[in-house]
Protein backbone atom coordinates (compact mmCIF):
# COMPACT_ATOMS: atom_id res chain seq x y z
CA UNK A 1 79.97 111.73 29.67
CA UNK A 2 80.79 115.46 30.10
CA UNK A 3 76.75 116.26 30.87
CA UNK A 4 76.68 113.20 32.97
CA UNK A 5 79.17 114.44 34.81
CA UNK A 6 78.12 118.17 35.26
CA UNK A 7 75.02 116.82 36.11
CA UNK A 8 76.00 114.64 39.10
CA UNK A 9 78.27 117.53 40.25
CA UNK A 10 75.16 119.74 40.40
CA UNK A 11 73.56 117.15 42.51
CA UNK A 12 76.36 117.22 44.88
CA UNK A 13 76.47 121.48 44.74
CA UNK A 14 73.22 123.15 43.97
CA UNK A 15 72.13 123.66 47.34
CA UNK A 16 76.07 124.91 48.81
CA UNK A 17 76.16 127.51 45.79
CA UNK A 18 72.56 128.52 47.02
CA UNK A 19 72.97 128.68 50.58
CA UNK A 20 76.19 130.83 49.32
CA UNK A 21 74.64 133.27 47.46
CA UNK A 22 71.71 133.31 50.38
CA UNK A 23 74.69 134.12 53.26
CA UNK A 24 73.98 130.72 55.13
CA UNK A 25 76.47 128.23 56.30
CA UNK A 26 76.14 124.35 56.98
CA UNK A 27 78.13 122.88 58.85
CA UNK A 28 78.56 120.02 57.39
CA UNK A 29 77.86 120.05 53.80
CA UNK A 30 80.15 122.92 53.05
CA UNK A 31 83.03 122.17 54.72
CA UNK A 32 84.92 121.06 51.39
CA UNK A 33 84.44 124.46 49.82
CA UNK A 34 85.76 126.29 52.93
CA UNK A 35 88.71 124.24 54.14
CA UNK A 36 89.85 123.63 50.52
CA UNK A 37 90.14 125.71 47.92
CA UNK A 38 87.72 124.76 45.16
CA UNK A 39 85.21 125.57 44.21
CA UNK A 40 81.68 124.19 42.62
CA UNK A 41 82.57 125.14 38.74
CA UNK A 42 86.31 123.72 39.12
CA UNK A 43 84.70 120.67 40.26
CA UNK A 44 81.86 120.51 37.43
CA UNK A 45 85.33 120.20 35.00
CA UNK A 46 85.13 116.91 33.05
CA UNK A 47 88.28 115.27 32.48
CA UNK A 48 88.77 112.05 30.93
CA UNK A 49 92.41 111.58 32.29
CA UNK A 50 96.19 111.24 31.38
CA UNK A 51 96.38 109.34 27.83
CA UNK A 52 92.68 109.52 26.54
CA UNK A 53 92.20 110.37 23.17
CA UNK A 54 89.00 113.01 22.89
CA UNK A 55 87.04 113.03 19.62
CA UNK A 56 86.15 117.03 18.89
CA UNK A 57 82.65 116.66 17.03
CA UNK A 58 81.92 119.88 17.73
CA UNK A 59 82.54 123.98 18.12
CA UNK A 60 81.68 123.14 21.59
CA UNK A 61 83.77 120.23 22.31
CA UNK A 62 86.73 122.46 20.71
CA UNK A 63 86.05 125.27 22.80
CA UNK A 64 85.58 123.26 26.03
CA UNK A 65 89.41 121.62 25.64
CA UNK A 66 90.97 125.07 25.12
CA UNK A 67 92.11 125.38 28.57
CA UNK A 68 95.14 124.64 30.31
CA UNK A 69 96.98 121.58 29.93
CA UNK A 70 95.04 120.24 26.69
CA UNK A 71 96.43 119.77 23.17
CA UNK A 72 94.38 119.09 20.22
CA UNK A 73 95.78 117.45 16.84
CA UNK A 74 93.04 117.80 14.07
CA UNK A 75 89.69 116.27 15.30
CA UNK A 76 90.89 114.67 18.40
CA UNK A 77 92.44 116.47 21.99
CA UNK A 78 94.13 114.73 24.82
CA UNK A 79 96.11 116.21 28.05
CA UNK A 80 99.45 117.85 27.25
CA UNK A 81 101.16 115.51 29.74
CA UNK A 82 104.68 117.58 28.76
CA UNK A 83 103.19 120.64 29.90
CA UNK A 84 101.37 119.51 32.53
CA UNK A 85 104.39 117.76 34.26
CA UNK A 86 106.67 120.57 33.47
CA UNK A 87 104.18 122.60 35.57
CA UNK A 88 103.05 120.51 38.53
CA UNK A 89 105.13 117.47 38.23
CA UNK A 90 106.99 118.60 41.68
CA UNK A 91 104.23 118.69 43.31
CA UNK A 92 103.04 115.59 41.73
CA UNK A 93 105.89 113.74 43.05
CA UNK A 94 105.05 114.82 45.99
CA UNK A 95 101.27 113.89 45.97
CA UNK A 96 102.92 109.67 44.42
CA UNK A 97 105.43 109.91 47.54
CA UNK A 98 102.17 110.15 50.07
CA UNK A 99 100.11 108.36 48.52
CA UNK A 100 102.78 105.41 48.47
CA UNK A 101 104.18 105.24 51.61
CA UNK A 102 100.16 106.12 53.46
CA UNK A 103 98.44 102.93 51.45
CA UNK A 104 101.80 100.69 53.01
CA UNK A 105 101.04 101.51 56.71
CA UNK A 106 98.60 99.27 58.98
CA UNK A 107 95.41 101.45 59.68
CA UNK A 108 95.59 103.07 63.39
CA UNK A 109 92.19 103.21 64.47
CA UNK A 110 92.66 104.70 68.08
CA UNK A 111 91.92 108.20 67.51
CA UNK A 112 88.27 108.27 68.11
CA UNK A 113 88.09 111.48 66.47
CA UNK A 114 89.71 113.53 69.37
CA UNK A 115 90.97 116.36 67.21
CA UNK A 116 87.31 118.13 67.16
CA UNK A 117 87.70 117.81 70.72
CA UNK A 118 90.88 119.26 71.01
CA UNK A 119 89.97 122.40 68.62
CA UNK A 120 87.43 123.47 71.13
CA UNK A 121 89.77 122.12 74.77
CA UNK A 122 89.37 125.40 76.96
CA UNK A 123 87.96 127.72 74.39
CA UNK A 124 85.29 130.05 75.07
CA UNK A 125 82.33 130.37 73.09
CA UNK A 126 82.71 133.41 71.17
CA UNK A 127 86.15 131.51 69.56
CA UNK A 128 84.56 128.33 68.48
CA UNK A 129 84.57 127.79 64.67
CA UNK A 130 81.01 126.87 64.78
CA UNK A 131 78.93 129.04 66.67
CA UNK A 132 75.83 128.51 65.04
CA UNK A 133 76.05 125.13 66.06
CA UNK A 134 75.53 124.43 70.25
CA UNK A 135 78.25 122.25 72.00
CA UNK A 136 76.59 118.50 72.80
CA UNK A 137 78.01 118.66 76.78
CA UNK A 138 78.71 121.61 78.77
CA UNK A 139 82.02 123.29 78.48
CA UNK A 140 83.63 122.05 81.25
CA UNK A 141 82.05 118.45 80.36
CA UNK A 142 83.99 118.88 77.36
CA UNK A 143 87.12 119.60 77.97
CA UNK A 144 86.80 116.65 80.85
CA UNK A 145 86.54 114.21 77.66
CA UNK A 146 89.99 115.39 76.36
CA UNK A 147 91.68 115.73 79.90
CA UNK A 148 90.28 112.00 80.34
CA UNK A 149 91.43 110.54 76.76
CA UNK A 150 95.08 109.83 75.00
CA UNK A 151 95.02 112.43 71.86
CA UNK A 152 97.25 110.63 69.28
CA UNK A 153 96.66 112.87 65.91
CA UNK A 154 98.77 112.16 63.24
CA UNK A 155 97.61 114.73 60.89
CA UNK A 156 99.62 117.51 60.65
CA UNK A 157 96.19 120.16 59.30
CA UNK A 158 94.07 119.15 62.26
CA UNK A 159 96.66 119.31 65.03
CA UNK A 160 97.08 123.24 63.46
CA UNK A 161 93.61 123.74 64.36
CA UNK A 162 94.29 122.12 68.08
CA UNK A 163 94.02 125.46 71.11
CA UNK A 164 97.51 126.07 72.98
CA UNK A 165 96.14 124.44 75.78
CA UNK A 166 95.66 120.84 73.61
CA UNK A 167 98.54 121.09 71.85
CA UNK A 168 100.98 119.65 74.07
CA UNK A 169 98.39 116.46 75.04
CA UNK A 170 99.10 115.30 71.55
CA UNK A 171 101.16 112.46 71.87
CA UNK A 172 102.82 113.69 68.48
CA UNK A 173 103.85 117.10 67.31
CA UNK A 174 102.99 116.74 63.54
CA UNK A 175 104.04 119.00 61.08
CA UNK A 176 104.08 119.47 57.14
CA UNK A 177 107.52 118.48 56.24
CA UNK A 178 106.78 115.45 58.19
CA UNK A 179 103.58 114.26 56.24
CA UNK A 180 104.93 111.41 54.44
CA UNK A 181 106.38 109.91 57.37
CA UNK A 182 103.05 110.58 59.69
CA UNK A 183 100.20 109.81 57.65
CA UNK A 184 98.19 106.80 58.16
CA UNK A 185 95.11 105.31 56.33
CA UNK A 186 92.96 105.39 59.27
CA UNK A 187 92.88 108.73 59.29
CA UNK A 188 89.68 110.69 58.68
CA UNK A 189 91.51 113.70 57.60
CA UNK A 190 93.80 112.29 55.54
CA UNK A 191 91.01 110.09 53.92
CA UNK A 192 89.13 113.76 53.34
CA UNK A 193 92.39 115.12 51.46
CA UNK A 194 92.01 112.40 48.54
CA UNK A 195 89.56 114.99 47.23
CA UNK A 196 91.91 117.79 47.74
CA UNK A 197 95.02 115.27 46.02
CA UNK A 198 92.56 114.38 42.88
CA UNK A 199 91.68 118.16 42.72
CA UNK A 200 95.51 119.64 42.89
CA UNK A 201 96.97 116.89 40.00
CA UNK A 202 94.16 118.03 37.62
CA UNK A 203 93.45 117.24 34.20
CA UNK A 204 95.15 113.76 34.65
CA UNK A 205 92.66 112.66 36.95
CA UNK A 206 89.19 110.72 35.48
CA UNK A 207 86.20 112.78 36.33
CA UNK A 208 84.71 109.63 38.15
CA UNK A 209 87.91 109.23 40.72
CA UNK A 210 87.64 112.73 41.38
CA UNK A 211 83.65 112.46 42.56
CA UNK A 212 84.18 109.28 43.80
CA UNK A 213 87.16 110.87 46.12
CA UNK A 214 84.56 114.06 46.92
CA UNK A 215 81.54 111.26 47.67
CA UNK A 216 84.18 109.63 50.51
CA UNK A 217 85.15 113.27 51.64
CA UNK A 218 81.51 113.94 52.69
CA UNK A 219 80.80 110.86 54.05
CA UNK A 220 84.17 111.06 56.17
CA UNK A 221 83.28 114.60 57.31
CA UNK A 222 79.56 113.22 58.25
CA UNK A 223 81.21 111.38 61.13
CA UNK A 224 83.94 114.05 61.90
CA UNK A 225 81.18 115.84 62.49
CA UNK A 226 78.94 113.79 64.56
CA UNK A 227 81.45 112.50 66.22
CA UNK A 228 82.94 115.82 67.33
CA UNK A 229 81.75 117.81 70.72
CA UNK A 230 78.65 119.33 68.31
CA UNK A 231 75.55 118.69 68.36
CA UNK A 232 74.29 118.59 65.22
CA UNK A 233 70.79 116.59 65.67
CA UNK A 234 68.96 120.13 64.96
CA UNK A 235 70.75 119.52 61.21
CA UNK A 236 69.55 116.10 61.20
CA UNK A 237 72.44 113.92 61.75
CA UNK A 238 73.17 111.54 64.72
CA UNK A 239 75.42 111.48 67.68
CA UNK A 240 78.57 109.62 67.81
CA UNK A 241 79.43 109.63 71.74
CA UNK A 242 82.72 109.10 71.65
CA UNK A 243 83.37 109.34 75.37
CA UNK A 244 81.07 105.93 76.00
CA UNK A 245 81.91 102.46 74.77
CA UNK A 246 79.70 102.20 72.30
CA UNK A 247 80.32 105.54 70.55
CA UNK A 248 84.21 104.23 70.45
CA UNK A 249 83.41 100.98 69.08
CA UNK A 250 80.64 102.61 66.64
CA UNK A 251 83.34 105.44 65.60
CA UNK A 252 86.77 102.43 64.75
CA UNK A 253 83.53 100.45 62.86
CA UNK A 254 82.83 103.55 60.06
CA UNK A 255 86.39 104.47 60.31
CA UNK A 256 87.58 100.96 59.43
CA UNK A 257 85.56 101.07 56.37
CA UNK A 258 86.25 104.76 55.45
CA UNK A 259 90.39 103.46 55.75
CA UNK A 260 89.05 100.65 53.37
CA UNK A 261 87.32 103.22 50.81
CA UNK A 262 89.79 105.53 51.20
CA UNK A 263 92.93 103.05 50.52
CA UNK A 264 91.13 102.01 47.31
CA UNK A 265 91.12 105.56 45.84
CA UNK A 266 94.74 106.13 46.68
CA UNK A 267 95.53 103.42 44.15
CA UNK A 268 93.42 104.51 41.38
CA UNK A 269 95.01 107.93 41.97
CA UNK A 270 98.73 106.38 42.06
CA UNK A 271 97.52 105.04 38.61
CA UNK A 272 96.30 108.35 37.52
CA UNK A 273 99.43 109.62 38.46
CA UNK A 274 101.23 106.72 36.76
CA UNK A 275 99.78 106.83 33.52
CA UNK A 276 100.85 110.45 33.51
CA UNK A 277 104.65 109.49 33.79
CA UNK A 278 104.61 110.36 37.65
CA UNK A 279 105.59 107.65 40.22
């Protein structure tokens, strides 16, 4: 299971660790090594989860479970689930208490995906994040699309990125002590963060919720991306045109399935987190 698993994560990585090494950027495809913080080898960590029993056959096996949070007893090594909770149980708790009260809300599937819009409302070219990467509609086009639209982002990390001049078009002011009460499953960023919530409760997490919660982050960021003011056809990936009908109705289709994927994976991670005393 451990080689599977290091295997599929190199399927997922090789080509960000190369580009890395080579100085290149995509926008796209390395966005969840840039806006959170881990990186390829944390990710290529197996871990069977909270109460799994590990058989040690081997030097190897021993030497791979002498990390943090594992115990061994004679031939066999599990998670330290004393230790671990002594250690991140706060922020555990934390983790259980969004998870919870995000998979009871109704999906809000308004958004359209606005907040790329509003990152770049009024901004000149030489302060866009992605410069390599040429805007789909003039500037002025551009910010007509916000000017034009009802911005209603509920996620407290995107609004940050929002210019001064699109902040106050938000119809809420979202912040981080108010992310339990804001949070919403149709939301593609907070649909992205699974894979940052799987990452940050660790060794209690099963390897194949963690990729599975990485597999929806890319896919999710795939139509944050084409659905943004970029135009990322040179990269080879479609347009979303959010400002027509049919981009709108194309953009609440994938993002009523992502809500579906991603409320799924919130409660195998509530089990995770369960199973590992934390509720």
């Amino acid at each position: 299971m451990r080689e599977e698993h290091e295997a599929q994560v190199a399927a997922r990585t090789d080509a960000h660790v190369a580009r890395r090494m080579a100085g290149e950027k995509h926008p796209v495809e390395d966005f969840l090594f840039t806006y959170y913080p881990f990186k390829a080898g944390q990710l290529a960590k197996w871990n069977p989860g909270a109460g799994v029993l590990l058989e040690l056959e081997t030097s190897g096996d021993r030497e791979y479970v002498d990390r943090r949070w594992y115990r061994t007893d004679g031939t066999v090594a599990e998670v330290d689930l004393e230790s671990w909770r002594a250690d991140r149980g706060e922020g555990a708790r934390f983790i259980a208490a969004l998870l919870s009260a995000t998979l009871d809300r109704e999906a809000n599937l308004g958004c359209f995906g606005l907040h790329e819009w509003a990152m770049v409302y009024r901004m000149s070219e030489d302060e866009r994040r992605h410069q390599q990467v040429p805007l789909r509609l003039s500037s002025a086009e551009t910010d007509a699309v916000v000017e034009r639209h009802r911005i209603q982002c509920s996620h407290h990390d995107a609004f940050r990125f929002f210019t001064a001049a699109a902040r106050p078009r938000n119809t809420l002011q979202p912040t981080r002590e108010g992310m339990v009460g804001n949070e919403q499953p149709g939301c593609l960023h907070a649909g992205m963060d699974l894979y940052k919530w799987a990452m940050k409760i660790g060794p209690i997490a099963p390897s194949p919720l963690v990729l599975d919660c990485f597999d929806l982050a890319l896919d999710i960021r795939t139509l944050d991306m084409e659905a943004s003011p970029y135009d990322l056809r040179g990269w080879g990936y479609g347009v979303v045109a959010i400002e027509t009908a049919a981009g709108k109705a194309e953009y609440m289709e994938r993002q009523q399935a992502f809500s579906h994927r991603a409320q799924a994976l919130r409660r195998r991670l509530l089990d995770a987190l369960a199973a590992a005393g934390i509720s």
